[in-house]
C-alpha atoms as a PDB file:
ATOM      1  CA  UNK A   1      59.941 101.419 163.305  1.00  0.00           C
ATOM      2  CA  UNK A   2      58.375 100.241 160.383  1.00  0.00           C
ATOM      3  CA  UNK A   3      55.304 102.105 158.785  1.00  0.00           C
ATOM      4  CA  UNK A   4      52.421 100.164 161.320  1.00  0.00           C
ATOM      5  CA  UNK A   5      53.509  99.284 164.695  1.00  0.00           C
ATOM      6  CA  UNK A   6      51.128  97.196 167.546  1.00  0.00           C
ATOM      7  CA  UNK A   7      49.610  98.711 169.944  1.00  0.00           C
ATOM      8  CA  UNK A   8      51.453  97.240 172.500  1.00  0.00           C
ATOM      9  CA  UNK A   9      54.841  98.693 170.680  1.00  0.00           C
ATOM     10  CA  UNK A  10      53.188 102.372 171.330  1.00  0.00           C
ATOM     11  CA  UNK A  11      52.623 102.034 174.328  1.00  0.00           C
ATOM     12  CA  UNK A  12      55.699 100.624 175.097  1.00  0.00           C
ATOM     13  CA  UNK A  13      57.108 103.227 172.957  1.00  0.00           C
ATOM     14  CA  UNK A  14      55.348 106.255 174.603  1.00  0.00           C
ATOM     15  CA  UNK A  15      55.475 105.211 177.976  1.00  0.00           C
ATOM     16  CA  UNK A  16      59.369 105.257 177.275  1.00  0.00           C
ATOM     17  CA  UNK A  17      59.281 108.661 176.306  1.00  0.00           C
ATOM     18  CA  UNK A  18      57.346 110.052 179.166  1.00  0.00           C
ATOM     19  CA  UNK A  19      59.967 108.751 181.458  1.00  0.00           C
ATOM     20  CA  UNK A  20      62.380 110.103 179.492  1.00  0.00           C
ATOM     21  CA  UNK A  21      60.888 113.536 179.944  1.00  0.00           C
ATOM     22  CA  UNK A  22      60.618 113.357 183.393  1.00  0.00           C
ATOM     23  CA  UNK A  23      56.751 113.897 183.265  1.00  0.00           C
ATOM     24  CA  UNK A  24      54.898 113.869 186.669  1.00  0.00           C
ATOM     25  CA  UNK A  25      51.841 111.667 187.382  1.00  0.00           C
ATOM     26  CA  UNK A  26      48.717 111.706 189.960  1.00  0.00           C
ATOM     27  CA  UNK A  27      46.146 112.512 188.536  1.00  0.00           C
ATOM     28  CA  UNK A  28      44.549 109.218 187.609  1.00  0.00           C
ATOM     29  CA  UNK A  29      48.180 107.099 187.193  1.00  0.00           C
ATOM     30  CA  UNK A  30      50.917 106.513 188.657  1.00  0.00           C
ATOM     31  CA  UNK A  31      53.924 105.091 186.786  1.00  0.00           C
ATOM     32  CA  UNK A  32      54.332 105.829 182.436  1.00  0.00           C
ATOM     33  CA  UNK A  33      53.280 102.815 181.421  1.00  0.00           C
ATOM     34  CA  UNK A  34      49.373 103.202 182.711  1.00  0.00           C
ATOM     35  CA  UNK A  35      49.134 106.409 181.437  1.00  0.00           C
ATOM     36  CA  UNK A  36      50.698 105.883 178.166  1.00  0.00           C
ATOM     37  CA  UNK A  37      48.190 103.043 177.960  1.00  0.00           C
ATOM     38  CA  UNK A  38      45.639 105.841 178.697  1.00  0.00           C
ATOM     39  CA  UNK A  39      46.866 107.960 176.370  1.00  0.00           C
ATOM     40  CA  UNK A  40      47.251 105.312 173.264  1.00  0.00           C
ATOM     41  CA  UNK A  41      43.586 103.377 173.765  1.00  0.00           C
ATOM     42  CA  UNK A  42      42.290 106.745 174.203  1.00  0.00           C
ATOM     43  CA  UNK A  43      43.465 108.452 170.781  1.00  0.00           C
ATOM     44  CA  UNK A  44      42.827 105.021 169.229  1.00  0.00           C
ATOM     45  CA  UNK A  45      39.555 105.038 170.041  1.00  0.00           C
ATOM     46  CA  UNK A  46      39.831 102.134 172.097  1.00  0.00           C
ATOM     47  CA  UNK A  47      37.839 101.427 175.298  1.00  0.00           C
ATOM     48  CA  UNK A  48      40.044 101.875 178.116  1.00  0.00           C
ATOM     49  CA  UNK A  49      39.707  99.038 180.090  1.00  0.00           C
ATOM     50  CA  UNK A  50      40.778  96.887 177.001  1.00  0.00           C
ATOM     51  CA  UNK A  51      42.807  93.744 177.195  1.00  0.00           C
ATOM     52  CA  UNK A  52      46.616  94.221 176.526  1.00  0.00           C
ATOM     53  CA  UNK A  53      47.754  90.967 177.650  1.00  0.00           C
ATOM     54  CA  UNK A  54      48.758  88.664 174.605  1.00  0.00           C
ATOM     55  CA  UNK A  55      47.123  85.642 176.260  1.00  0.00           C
ATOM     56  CA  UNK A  56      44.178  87.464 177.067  1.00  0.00           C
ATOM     57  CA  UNK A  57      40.599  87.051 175.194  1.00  0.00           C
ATOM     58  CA  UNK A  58      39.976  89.950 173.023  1.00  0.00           C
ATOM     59  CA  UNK A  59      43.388  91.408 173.965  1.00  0.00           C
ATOM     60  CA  UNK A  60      44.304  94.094 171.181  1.00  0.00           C
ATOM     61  CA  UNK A  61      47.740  93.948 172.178  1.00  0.00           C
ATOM     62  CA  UNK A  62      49.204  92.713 168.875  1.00  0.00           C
ATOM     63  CA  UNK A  63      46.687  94.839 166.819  1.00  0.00           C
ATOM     64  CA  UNK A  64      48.526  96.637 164.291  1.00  0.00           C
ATOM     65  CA  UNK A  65      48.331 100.867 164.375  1.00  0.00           C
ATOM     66  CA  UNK A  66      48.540 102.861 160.762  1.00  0.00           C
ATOM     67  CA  UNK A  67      51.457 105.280 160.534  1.00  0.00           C
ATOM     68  CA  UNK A  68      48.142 107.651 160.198  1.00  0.00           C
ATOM     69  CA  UNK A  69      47.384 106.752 163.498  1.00  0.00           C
ATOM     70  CA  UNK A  70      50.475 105.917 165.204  1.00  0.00           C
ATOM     71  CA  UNK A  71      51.484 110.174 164.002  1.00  0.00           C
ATOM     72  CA  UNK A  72      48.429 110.871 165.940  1.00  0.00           C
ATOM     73  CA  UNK A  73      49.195 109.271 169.283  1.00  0.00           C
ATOM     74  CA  UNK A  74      52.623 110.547 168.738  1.00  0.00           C
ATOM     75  CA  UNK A  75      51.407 114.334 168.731  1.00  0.00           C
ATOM     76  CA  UNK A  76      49.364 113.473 172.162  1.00  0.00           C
ATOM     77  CA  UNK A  77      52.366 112.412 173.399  1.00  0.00           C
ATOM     78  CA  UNK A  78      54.315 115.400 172.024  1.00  0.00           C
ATOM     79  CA  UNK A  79      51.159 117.696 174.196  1.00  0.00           C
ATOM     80  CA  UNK A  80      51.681 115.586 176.949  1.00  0.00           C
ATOM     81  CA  UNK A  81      55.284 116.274 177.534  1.00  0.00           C
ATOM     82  CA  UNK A  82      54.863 119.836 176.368  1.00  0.00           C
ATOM     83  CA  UNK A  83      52.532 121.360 178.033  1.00  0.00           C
ATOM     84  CA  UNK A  84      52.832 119.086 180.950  1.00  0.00           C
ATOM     85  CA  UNK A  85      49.036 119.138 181.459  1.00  0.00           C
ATOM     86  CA  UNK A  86      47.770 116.430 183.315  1.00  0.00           C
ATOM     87  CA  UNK A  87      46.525 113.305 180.843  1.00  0.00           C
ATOM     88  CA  UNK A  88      42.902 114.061 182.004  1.00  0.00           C
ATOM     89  CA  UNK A  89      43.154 117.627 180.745  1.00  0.00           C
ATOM     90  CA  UNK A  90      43.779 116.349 177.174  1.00  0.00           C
ATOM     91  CA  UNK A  91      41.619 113.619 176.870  1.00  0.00           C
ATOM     92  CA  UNK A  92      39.033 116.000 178.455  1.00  0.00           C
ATOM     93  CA  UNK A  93      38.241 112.422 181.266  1.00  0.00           C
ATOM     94  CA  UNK A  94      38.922 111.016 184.119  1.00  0.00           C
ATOM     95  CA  UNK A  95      37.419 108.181 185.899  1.00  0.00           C
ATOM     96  CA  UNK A  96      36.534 107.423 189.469  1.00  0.00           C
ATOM     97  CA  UNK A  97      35.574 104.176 190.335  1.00  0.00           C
ATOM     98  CA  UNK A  98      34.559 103.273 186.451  1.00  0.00           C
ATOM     99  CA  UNK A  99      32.447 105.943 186.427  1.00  0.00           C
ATOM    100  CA  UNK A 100      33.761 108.665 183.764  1.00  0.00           C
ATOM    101  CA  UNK A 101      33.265 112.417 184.132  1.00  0.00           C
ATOM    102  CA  UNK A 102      33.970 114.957 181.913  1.00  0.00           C
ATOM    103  CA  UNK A 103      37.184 117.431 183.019  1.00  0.00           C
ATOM    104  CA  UNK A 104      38.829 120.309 181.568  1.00  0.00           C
ATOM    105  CA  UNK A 105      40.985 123.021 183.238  1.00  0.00           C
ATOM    106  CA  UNK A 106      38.151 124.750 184.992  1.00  0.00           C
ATOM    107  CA  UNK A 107      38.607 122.262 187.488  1.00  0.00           C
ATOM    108  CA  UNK A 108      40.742 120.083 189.357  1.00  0.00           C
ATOM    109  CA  UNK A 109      41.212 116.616 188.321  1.00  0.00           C
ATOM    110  CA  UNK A 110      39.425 114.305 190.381  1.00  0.00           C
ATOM    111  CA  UNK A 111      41.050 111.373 192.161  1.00  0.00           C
ATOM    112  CA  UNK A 112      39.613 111.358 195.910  1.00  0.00           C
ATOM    113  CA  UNK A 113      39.485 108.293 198.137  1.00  0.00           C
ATOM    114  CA  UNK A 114      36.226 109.578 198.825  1.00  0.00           C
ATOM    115  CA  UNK A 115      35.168 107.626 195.734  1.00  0.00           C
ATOM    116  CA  UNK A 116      36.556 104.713 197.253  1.00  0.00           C
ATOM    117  CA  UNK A 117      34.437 104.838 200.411  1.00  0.00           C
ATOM    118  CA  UNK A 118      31.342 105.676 198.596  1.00  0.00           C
ATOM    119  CA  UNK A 119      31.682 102.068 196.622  1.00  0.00           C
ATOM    120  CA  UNK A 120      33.066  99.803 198.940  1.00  0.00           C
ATOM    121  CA  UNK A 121      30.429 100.617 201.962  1.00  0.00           C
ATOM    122  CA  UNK A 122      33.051 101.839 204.260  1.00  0.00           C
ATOM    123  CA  UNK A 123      31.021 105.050 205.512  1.00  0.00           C
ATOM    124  CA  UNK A 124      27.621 102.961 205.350  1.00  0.00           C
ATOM    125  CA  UNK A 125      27.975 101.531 209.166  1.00  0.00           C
ATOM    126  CA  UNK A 126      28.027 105.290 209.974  1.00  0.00           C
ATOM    127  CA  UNK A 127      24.217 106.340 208.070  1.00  0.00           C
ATOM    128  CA  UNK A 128      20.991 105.079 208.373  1.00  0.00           C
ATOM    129  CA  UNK A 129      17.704 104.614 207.135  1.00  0.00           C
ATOM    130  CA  UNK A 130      17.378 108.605 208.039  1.00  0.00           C
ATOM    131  CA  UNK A 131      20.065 109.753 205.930  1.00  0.00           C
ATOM    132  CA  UNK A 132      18.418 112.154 203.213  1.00  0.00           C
ATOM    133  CA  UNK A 133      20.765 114.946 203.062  1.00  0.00           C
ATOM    134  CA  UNK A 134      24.387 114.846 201.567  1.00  0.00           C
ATOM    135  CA  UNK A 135      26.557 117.539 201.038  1.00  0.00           C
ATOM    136  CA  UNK A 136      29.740 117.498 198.612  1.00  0.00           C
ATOM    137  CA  UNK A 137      31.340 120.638 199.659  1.00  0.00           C
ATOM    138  CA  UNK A 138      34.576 121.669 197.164  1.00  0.00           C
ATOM    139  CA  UNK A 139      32.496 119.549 194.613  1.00  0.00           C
ATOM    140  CA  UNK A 140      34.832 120.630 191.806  1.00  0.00           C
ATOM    141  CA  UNK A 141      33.616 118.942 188.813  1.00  0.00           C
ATOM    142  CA  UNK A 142      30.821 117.600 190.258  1.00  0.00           C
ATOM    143  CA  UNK A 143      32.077 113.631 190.881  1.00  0.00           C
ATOM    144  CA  UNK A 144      31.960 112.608 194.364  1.00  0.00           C
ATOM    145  CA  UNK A 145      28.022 114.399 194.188  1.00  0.00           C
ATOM    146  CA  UNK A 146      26.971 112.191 191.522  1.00  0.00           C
ATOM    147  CA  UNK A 147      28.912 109.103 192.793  1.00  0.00           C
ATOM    148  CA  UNK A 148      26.962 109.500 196.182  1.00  0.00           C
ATOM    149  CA  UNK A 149      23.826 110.183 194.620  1.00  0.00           C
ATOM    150  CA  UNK A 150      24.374 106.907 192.595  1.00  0.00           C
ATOM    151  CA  UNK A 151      25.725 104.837 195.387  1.00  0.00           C
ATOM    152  CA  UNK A 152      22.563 106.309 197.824  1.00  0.00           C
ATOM    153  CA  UNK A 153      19.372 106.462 195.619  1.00  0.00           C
ATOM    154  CA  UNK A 154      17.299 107.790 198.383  1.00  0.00           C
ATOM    155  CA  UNK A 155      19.206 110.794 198.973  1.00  0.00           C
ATOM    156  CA  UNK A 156      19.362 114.669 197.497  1.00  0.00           C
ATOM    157  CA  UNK A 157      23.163 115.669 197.229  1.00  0.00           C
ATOM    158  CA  UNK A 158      23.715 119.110 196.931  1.00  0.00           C
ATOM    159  CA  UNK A 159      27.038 119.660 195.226  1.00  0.00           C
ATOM    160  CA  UNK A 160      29.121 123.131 196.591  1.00  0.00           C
ATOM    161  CA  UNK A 161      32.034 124.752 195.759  1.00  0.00           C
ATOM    162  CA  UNK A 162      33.451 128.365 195.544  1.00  0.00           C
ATOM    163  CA  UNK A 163      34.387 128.311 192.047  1.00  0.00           C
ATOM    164  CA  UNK A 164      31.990 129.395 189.192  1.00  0.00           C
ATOM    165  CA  UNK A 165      34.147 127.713 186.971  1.00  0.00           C
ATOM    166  CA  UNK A 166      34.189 124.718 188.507  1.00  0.00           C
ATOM    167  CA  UNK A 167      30.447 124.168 188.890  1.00  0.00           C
ATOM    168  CA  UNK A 168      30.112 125.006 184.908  1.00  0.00           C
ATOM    169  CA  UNK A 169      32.296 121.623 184.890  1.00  0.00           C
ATOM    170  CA  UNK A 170      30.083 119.984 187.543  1.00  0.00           C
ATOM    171  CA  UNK A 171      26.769 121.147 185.787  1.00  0.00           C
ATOM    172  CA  UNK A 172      28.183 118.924 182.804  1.00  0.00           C
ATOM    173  CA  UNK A 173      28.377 115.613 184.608  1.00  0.00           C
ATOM    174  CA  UNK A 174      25.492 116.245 186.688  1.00  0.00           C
ATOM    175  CA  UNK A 175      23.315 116.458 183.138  1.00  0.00           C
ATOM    176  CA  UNK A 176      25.517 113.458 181.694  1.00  0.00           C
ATOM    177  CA  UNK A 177      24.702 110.953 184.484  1.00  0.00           C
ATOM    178  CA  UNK A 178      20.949 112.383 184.573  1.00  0.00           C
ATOM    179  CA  UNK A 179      21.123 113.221 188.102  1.00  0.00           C
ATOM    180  CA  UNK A 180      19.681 116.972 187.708  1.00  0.00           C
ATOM    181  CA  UNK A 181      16.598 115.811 190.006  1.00  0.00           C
ATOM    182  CA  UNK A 182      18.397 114.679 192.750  1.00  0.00           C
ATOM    183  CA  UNK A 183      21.899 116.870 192.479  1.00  0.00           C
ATOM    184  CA  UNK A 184      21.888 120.523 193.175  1.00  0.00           C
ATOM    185  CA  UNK A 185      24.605 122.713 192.486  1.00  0.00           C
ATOM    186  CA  UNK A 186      25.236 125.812 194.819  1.00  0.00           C
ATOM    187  CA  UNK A 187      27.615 128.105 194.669  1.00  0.00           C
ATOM    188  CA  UNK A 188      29.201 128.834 198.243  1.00  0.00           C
ATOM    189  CA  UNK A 189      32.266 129.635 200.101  1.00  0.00           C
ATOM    190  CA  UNK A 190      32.557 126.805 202.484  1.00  0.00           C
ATOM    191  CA  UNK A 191      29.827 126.617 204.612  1.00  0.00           C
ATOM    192  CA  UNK A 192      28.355 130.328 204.302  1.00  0.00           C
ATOM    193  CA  UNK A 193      25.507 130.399 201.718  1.00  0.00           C
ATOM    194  CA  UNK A 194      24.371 126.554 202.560  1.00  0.00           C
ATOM    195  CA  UNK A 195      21.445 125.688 205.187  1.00  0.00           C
ATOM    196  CA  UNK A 196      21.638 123.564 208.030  1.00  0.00           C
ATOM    197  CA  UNK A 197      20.814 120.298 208.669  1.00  0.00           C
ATOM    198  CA  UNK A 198      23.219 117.727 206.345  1.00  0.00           C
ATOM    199  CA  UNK A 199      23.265 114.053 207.504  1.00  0.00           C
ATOM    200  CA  UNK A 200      26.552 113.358 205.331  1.00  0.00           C
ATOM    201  CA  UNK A 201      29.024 115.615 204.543  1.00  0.00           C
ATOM    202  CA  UNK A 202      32.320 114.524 201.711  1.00  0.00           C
ATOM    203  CA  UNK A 203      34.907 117.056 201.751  1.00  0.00           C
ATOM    204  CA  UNK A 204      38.001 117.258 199.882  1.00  0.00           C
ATOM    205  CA  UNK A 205      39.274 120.776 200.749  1.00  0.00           C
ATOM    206  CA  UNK A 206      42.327 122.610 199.837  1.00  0.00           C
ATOM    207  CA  UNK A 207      44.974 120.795 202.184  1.00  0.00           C
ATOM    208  CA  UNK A 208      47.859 121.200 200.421  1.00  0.00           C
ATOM    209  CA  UNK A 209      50.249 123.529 202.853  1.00  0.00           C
ATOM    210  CA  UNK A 210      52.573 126.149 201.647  1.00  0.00           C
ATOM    211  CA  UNK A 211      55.996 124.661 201.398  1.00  0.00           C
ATOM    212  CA  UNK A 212      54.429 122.022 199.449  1.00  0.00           C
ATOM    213  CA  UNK A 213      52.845 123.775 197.196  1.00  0.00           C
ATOM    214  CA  UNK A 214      55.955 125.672 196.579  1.00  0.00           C
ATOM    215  CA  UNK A 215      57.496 122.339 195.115  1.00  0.00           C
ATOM    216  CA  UNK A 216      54.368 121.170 193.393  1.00  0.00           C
ATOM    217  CA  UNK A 217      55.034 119.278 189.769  1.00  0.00           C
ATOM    218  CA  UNK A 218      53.847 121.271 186.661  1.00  0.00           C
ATOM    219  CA  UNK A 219      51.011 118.913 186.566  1.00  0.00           C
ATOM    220  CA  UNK A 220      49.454 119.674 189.671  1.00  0.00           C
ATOM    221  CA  UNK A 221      50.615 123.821 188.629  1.00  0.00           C
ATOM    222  CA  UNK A 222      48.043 123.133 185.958  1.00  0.00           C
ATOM    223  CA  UNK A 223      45.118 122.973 188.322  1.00  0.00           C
ATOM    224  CA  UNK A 224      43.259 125.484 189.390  1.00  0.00           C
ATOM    225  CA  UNK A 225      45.439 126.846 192.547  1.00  0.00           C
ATOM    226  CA  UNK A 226      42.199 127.581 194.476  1.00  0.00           C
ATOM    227  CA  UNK A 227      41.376 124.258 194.573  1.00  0.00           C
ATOM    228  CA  UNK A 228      44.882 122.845 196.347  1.00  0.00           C
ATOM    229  CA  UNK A 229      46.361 125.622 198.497  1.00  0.00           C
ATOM    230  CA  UNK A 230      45.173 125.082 202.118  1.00  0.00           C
ATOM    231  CA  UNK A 231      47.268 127.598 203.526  1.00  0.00           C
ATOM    232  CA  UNK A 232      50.598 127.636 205.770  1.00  0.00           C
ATOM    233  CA  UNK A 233      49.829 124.424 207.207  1.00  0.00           C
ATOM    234  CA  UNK A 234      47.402 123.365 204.499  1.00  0.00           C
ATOM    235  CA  UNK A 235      44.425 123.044 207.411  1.00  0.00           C
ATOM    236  CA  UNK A 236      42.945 127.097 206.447  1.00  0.00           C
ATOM    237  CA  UNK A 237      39.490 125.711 205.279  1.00  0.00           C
ATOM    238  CA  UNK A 238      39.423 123.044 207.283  1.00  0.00           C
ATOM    239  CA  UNK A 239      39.750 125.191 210.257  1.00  0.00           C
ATOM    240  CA  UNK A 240      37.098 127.404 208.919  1.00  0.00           C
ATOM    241  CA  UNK A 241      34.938 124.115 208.182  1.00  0.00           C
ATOM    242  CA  UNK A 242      35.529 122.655 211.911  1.00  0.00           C
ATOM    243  CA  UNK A 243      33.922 126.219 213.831  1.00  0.00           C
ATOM    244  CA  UNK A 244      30.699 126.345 211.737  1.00  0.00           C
ATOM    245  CA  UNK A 245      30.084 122.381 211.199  1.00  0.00           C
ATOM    246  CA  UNK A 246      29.001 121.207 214.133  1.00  0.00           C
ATOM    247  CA  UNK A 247      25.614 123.541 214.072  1.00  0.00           C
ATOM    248  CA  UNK A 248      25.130 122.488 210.213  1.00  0.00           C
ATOM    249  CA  UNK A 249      25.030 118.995 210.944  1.00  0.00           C
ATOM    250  CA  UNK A 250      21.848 116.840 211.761  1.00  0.00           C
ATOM    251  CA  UNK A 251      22.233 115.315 215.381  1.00  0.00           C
ATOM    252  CA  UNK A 252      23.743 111.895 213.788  1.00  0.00           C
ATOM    253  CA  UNK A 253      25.556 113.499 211.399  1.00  0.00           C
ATOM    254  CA  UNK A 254      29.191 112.670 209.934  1.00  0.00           C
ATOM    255  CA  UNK A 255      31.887 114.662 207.978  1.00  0.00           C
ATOM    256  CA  UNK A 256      34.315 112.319 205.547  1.00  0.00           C
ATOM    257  CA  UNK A 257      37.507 114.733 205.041  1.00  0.00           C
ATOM    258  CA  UNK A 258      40.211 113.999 202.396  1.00  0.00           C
ATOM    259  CA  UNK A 259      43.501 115.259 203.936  1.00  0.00           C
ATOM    260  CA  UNK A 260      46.000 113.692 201.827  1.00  0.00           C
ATOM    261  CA  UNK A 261      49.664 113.693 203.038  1.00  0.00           C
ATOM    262  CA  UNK A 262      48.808 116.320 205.869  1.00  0.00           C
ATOM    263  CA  UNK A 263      47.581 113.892 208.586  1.00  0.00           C
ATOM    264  CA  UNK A 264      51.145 115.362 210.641  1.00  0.00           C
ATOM    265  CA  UNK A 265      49.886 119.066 210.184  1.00  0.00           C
ATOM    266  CA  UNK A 266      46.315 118.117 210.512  1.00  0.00           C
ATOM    267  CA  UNK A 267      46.703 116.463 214.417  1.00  0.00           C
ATOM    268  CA  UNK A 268      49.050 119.315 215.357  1.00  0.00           C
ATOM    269  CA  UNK A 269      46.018 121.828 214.517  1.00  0.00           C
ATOM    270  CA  UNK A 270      43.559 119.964 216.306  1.00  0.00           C
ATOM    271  CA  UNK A 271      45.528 117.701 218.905  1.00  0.00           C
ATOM    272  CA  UNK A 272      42.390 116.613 221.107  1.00  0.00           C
ATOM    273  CA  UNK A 273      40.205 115.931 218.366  1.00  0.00           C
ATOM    274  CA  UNK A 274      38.706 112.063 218.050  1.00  0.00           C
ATOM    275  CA  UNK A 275      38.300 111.377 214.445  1.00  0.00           C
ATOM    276  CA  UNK A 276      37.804 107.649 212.724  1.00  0.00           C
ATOM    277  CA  UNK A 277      40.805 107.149 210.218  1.00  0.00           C
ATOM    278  CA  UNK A 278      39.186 105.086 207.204  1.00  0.00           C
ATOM    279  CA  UNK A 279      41.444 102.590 204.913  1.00  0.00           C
ATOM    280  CA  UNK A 280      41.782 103.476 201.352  1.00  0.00           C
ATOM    281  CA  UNK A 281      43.970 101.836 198.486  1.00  0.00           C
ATOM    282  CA  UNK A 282      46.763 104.573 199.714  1.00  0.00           C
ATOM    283  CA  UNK A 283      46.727 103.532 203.643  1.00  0.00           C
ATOM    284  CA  UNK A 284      44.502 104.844 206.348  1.00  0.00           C
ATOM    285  CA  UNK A 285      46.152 107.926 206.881  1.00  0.00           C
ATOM    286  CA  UNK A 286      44.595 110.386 204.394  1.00  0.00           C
ATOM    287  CA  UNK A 287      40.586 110.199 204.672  1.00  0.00           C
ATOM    288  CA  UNK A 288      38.933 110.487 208.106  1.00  0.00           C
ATOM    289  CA  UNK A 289      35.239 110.586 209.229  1.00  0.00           C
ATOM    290  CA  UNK A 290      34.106 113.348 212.473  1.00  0.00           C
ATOM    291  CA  UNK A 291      31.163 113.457 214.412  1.00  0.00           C
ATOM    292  CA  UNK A 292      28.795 116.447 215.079  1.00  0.00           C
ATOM    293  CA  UNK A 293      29.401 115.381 218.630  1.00  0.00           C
ATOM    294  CA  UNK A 294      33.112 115.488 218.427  1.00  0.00           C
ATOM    295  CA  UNK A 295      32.890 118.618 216.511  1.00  0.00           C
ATOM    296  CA  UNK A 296      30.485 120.092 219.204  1.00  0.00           C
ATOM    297  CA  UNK A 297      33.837 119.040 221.993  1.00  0.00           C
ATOM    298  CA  UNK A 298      36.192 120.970 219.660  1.00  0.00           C
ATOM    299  CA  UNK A 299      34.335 124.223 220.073  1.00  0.00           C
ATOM    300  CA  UNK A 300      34.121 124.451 223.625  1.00  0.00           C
ATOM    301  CA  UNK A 301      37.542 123.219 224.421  1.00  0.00           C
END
């Protein structure tokens, strides 16, 4: 290629060479071309959300790249494949729902549904006017707590997790998006160290069971383990979650659980429990909503 090259020929370029290597994506894309896109706009400095299409206004498609620059995005590239981290890792952020968050290795890269739900008003039918108290427990770095305390500007969220590490992260984004009045951070494992009395609680636990986790990508190897691992059956902490929730929650009170691909292991552990399955962008079978009342049935069956 000759000395400059479009932008559009890098990231045609580099998107070729991540399939080449086989690299593994999830964590914010899913094919190479959208995160080679990632990756180029990023190191160029671009915004991320730029035009690429050649009939588009603005598009920066056809803009040509120095060979200064174009060795640059080729040595992000070169990391990429490398180390196999996870694109969010190296650009140090990830985005949920166009909000960006800072990320680094402390803590798992966020991509919940849960963001989903918190924009498009799918949990709203389910809270009311006396909704004051959220809880984001496994807050990792902090997202889903600031995206509900922006989506809900009457609430306090209190953001928990187990992880130290992870609420250094979370402590970041809560200061960036000048929430610290209305986002608390706590450190807790599960419910243990938090009070009662939580009108909405977001959860997206460690559901990942063993066998899978045995065949995890390198990508997803790169994440704090702690974060993923939900046991044999992936469904540990939510067990844990399900015998303590029910007295933490506020009489009208609703958990939203992430599950992921586990909705098979998560109906054989608790076979008579009703839950609402919500629809996200990846199907209706991998975020659910559970009442304090069908919580409270669980524990005396």
């Amino acid at each position: 290629m000759s000395a400059a090259a479009t932008v559009s020929e890098l990231i045609r370029t580099s998107a070729t060479r991540l399939e080449q290597a086989g690299v593994a994506f999830g964590h914010g894309t899913t094919n190479a071309h959208d995160e080679a896109a990632w990756l180029v706009l990023w190191q160029l400095g671009l915004p991320l959300d730029s035009p690429l299409d050649d009939d588009a206004p603005d598009s920066v498609a056809q803009r040509e790249v120095s060979q200064e620059h174009r060795s640059h995005v080729d040595a992000l590239i070169d990391q990429r494949i490398a180390t196999r981290k996870p694109a969010a890792y190296l650009t140090r952020e990830a985005w949920l729902q166009g909000v960006a968050f800072y990320i680094d290795e402390r803590s798992i890269v966020p991509r919940s549904f849960i963001a989903e739900l918190l924009a498009d008003g799918s949990i709203d039918a389910w809270l009311s006017d006396q909704t004051h108290k959220v809880l984001d427990l496994c807050t990792g770095n902090g997202s889903l707590a600031c995206l509900a305390a922006l989506t809900y500007p009457d609430v306090q969220v209190t953001g928990a997790d187990i992880s130290s590490d992870a609420l250094a992260v979370a402590r970041i984004n809560v200061d960036r998006h000048g929430l610290s009045e209305r986002v608390r951070l706590v450190q807790s494992d599960g419910m243990s160290l938090l009070e009662d009395g939580w009108d909405l609680v977001l959860c997206n636990p460690p559901y990942v069971n063993a066998d899978s986790m045995s065949k995890l990508p390198d990508e997803y190897r790169a994440e704090p383990e702690l974060a993923l691992a939900g046991g044999a059956d992936g469904m540990d902490f939510v067990r844990a979650l399900f015998a303590v929730l029910a007295q933490k929650l506020n009489q009208d009170g609703v958990l939203v659980l992430e599950i992921g691909n586990e909705k098979p292991y998560f109906e054989a552990a608790f076979p008579t429990l009703p839950v609402f399955w919500l629809d996200t962008s990846s199907g209706d079978e991998q975020v659910l909503l559970v009442t304090r009342q069908a919580l409270e049935s669980l524990n005396k069956a």
